[in-house]
PDB file of N, CA and C in Angstrom:
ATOM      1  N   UNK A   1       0.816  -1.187   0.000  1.00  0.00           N
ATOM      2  CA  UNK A   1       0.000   0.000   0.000  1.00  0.00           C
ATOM      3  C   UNK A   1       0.864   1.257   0.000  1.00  0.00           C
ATOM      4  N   UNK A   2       1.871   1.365   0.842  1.00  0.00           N
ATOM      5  CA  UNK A   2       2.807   2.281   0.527  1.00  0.00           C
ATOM      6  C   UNK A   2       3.396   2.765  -0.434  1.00  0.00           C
ATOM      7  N   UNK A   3       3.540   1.703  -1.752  1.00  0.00           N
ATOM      8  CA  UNK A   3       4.080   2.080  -3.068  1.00  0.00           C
ATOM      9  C   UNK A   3       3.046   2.774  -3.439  1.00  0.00           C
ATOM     10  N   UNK A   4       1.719   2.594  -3.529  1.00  0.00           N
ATOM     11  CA  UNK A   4       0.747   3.090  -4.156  1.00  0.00           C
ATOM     12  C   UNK A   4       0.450   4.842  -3.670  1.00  0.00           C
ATOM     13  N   UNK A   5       0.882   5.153  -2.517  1.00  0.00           N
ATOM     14  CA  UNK A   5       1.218   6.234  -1.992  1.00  0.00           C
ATOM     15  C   UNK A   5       2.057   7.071  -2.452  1.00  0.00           C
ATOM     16  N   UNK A   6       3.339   6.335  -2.619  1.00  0.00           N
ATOM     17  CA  UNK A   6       4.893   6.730  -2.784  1.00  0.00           C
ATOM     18  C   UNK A   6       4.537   7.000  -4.456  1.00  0.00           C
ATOM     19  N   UNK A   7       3.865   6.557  -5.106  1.00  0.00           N
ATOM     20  CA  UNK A   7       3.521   6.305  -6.760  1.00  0.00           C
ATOM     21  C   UNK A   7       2.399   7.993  -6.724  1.00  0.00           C
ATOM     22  N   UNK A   8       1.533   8.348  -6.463  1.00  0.00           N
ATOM     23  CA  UNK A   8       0.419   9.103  -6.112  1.00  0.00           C
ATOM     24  C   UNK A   8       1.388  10.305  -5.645  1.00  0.00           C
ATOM     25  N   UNK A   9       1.654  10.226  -4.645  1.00  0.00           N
ATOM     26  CA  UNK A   9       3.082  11.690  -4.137  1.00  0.00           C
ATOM     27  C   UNK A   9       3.685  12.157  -5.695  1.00  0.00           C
ATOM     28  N   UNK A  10       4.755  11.073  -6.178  1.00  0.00           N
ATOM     29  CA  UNK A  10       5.373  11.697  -6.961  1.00  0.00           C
ATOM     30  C   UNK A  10       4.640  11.872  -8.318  1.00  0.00           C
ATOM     31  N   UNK A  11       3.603  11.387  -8.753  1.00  0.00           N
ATOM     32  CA  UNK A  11       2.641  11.822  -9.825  1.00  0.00           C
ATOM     33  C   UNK A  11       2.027  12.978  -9.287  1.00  0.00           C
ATOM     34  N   UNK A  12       2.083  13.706  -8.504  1.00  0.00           N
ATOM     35  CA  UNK A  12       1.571  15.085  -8.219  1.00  0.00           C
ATOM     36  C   UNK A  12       2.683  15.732  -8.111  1.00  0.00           C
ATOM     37  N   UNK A  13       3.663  15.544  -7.598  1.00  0.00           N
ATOM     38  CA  UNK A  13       4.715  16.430  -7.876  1.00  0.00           C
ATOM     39  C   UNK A  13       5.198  16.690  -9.365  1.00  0.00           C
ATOM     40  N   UNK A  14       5.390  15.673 -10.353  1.00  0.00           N
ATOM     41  CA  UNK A  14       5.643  15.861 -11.321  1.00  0.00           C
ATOM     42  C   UNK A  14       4.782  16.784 -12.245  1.00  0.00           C
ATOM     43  N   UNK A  15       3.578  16.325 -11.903  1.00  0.00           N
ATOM     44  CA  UNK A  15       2.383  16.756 -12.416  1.00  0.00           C
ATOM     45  C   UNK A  15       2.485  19.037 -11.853  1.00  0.00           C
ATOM     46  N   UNK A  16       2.646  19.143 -10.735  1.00  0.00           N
ATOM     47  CA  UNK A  16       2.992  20.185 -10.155  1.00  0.00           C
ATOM     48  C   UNK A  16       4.253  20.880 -11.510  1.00  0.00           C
ATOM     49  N   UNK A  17       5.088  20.537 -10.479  1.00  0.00           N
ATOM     50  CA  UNK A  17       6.050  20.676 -11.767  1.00  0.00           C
ATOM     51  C   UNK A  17       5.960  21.240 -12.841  1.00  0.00           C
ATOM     52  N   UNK A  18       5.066  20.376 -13.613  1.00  0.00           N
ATOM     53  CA  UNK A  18       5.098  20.463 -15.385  1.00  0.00           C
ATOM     54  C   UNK A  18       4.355  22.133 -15.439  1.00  0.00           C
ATOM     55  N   UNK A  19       3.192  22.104 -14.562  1.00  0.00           N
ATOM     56  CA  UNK A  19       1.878  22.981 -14.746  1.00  0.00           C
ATOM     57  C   UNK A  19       3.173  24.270 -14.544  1.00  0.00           C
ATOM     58  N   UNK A  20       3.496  23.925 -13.312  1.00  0.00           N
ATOM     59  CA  UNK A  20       4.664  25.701 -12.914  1.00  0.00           C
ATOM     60  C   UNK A  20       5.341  25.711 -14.111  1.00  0.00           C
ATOM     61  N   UNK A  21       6.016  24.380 -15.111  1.00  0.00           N
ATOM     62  CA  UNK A  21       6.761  25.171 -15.846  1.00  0.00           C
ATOM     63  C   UNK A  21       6.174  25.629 -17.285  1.00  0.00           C
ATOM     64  N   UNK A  22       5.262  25.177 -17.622  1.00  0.00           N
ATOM     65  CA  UNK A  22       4.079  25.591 -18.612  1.00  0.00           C
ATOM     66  C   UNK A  22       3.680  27.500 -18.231  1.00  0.00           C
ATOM     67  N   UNK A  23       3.475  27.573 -16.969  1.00  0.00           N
ATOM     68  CA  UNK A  23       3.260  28.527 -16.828  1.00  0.00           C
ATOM     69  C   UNK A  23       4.483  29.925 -17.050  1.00  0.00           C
ATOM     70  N   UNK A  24       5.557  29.555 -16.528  1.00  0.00           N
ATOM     71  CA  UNK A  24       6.474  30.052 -16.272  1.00  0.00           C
ATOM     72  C   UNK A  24       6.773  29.697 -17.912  1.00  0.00           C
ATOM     73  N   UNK A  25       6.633  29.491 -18.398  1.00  0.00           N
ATOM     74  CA  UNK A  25       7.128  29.456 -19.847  1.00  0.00           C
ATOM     75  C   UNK A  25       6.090  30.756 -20.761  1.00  0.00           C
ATOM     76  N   UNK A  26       4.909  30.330 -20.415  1.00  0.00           N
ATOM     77  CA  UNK A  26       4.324  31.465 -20.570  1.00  0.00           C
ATOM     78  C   UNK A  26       4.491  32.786 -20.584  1.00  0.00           C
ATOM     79  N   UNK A  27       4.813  32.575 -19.029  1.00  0.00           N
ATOM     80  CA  UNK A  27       5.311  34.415 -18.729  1.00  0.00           C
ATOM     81  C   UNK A  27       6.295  34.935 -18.935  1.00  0.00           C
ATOM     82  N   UNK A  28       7.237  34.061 -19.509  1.00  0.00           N
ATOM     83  CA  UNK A  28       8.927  34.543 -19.981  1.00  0.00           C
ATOM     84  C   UNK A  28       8.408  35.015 -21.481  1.00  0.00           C
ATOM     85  N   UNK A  29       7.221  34.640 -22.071  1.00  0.00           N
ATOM     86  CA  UNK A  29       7.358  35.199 -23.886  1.00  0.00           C
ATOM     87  C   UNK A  29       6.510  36.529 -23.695  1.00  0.00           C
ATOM     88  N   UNK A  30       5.891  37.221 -22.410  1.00  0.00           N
ATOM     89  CA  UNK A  30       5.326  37.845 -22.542  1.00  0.00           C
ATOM     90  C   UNK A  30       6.023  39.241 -22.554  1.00  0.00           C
ATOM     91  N   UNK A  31       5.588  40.159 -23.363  1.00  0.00           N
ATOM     92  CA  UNK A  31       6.738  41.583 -23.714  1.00  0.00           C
ATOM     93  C   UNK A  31       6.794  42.569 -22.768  1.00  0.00           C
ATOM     94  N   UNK A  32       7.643  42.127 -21.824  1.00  0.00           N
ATOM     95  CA  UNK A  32       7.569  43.599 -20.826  1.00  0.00           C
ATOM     96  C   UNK A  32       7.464  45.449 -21.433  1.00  0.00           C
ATOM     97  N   UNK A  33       6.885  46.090 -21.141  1.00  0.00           N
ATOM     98  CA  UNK A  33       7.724  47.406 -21.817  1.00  0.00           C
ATOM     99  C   UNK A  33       8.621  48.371 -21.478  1.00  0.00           C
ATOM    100  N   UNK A  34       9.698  48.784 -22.165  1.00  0.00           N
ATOM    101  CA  UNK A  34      11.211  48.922 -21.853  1.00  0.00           C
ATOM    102  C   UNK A  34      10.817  50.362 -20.782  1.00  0.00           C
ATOM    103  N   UNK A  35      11.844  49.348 -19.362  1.00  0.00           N
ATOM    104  CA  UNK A  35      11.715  50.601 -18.241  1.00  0.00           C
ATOM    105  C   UNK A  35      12.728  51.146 -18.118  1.00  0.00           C
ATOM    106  N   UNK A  36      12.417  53.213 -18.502  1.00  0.00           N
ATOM    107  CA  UNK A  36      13.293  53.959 -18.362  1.00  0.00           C
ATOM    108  C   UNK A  36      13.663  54.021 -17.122  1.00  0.00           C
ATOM    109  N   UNK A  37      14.900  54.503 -16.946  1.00  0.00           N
ATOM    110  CA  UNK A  37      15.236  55.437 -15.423  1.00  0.00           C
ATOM    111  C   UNK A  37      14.641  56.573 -15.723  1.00  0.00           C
ATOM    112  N   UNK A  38      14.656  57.188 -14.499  1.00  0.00           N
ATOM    113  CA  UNK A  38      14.176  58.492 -14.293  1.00  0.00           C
ATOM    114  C   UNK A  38      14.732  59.231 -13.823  1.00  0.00           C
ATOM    115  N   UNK A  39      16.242  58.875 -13.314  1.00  0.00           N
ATOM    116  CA  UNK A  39      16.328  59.750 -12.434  1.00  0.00           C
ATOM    117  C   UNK A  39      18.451  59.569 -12.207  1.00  0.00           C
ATOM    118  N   UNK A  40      19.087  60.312 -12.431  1.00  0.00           N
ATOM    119  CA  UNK A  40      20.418  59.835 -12.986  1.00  0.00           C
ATOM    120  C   UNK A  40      21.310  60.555 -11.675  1.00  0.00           C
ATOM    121  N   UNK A  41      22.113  60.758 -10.967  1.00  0.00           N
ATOM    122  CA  UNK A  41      23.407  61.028 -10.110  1.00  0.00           C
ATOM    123  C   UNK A  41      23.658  62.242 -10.739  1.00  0.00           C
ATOM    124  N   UNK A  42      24.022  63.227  -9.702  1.00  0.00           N
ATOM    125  CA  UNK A  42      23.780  64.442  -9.628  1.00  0.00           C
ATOM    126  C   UNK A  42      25.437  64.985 -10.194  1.00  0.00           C
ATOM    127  N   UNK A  43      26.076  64.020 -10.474  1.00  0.00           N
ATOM    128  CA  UNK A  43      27.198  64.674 -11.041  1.00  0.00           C
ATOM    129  C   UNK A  43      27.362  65.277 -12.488  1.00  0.00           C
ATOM    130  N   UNK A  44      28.359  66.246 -12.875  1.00  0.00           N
ATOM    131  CA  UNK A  44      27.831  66.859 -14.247  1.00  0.00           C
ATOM    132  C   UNK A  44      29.242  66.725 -15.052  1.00  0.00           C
ATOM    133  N   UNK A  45      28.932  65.780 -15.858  1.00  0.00           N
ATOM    134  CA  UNK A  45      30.191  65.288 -17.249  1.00  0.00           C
ATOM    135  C   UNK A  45      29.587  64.960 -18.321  1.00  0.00           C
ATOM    136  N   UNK A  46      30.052  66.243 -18.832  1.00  0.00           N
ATOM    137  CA  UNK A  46      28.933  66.752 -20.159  1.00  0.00           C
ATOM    138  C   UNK A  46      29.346  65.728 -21.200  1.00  0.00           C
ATOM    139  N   UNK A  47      28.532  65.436 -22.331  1.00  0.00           N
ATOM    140  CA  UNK A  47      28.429  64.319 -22.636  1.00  0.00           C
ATOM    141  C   UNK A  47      27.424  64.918 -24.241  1.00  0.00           C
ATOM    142  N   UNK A  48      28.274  64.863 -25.509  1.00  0.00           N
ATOM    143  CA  UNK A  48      27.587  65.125 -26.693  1.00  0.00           C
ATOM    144  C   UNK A  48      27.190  63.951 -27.350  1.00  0.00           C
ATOM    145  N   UNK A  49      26.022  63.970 -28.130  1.00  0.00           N
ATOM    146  CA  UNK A  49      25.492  63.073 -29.217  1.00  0.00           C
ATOM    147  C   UNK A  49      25.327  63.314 -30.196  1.00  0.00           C
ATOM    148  N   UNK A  50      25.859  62.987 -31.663  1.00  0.00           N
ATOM    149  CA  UNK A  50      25.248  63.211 -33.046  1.00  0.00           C
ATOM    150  C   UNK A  50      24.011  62.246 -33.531  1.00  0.00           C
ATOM    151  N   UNK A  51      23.262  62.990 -34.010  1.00  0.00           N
ATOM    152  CA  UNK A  51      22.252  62.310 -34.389  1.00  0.00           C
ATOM    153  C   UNK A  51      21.341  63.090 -35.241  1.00  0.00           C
ATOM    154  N   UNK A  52      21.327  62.416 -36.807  1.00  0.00           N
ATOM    155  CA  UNK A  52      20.408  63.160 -37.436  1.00  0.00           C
ATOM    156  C   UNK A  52      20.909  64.395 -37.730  1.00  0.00           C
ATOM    157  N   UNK A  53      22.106  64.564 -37.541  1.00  0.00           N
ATOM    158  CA  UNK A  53      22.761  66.171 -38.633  1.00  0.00           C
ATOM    159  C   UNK A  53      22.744  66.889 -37.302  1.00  0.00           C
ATOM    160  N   UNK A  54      22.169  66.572 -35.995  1.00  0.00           N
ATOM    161  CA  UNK A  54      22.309  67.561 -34.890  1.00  0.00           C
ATOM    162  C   UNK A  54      22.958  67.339 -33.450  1.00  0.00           C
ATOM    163  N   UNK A  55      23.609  67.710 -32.999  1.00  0.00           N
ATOM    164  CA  UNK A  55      24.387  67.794 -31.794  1.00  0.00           C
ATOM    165  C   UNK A  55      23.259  68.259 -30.677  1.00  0.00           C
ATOM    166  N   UNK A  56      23.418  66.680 -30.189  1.00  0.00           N
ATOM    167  CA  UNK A  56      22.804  67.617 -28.394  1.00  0.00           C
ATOM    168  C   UNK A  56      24.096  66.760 -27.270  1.00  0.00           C
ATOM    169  N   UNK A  57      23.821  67.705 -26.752  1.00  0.00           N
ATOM    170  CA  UNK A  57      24.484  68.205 -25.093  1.00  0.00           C
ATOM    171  C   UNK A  57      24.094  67.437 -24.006  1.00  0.00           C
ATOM    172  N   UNK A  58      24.143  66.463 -23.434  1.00  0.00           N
ATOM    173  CA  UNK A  58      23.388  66.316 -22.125  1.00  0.00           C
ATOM    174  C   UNK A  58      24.067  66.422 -21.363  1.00  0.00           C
ATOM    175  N   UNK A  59      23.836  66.333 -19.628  1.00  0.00           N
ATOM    176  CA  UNK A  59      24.677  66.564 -18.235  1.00  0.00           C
ATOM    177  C   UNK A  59      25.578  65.870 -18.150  1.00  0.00           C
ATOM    178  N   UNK A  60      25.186  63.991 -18.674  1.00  0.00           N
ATOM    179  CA  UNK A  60      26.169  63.567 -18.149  1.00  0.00           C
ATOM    180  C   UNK A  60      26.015  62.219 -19.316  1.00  0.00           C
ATOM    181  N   UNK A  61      26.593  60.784 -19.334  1.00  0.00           N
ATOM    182  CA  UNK A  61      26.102  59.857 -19.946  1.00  0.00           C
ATOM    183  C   UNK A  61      24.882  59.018 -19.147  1.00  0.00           C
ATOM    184  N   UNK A  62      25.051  59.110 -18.335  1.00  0.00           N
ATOM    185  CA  UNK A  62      23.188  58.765 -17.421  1.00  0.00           C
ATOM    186  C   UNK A  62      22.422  59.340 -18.058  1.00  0.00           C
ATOM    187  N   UNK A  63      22.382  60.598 -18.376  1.00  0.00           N
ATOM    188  CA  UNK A  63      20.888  61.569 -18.936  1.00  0.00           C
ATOM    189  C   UNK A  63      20.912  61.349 -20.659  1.00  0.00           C
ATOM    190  N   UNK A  64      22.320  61.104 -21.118  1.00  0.00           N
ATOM    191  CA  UNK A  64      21.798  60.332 -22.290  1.00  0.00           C
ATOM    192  C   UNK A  64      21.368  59.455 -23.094  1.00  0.00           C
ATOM    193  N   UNK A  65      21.818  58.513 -21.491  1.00  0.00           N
ATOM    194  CA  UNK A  65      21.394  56.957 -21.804  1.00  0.00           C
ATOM    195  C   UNK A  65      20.036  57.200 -21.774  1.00  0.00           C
ATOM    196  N   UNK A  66      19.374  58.035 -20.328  1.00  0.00           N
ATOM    197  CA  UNK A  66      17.761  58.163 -20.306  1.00  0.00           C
ATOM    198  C   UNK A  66      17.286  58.648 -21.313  1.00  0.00           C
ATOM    199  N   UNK A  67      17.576  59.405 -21.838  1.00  0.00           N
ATOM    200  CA  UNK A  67      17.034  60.415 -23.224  1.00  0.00           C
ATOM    201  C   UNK A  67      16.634  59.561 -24.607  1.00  0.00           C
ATOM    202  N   UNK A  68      17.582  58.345 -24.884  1.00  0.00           N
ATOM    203  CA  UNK A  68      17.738  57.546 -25.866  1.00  0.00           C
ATOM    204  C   UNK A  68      17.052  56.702 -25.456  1.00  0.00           C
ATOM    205  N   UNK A  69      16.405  55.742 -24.041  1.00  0.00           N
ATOM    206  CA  UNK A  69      16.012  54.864 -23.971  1.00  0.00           C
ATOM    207  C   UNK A  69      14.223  55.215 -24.221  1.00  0.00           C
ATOM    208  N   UNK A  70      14.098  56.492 -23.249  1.00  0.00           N
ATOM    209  CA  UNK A  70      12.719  57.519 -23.387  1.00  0.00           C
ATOM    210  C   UNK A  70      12.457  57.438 -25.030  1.00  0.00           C
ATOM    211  N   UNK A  71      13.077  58.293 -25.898  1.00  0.00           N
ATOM    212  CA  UNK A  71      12.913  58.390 -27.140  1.00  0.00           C
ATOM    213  C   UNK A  71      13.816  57.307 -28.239  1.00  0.00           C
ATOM    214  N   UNK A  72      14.234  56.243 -27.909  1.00  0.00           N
ATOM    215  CA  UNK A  72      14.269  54.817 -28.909  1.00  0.00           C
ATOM    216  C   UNK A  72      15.281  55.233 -29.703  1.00  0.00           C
ATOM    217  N   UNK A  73      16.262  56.358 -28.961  1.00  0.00           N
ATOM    218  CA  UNK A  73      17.316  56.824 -30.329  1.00  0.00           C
ATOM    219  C   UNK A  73      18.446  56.017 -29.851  1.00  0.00           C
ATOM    220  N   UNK A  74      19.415  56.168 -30.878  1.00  0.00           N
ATOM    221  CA  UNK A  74      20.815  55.536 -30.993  1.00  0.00           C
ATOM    222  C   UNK A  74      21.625  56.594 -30.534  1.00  0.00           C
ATOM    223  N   UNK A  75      22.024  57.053 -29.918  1.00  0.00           N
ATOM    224  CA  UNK A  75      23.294  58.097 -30.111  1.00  0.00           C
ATOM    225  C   UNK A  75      24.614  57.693 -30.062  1.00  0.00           C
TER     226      UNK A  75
END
């Protein structure tokens, strides 16, 4: 009777298992949307970008990384 126990346990665990990783498979294809910072270290090392025929300026490379990630540019 014990095997039949010991058999029943691990068919629910497996069974467990599969469902978490079905799920979890799920939620890994789902598209997060890209999270900016907001908010960059108060130090100031100015930092230029070309882009598009125009030069911008930002404070530092933090505020241009934010700037490019905000607006999807390359600099």
């Amino acid at each position: 009777m014990k095997s039949a126990q010991t058999f029943d346990y691990k068919l629910t665990v497996v069974t467990f298992l599969t469902v978490i990783s079905i799920i979890y498979g799920q939620l890994s294809t789902i598209e997060v949307p890209n999270k900016c910072h907001d908010v960059c270290p108060t130090g100031y090392r100015v930092v230029c970008g070309f882009h598009n025929g125009y030069l911008r300026t930002f404070a530092s490379s933090c505020v241009m990384r934010m700037y490019n990630c905000k607006y999807q540019k390359g600099m």
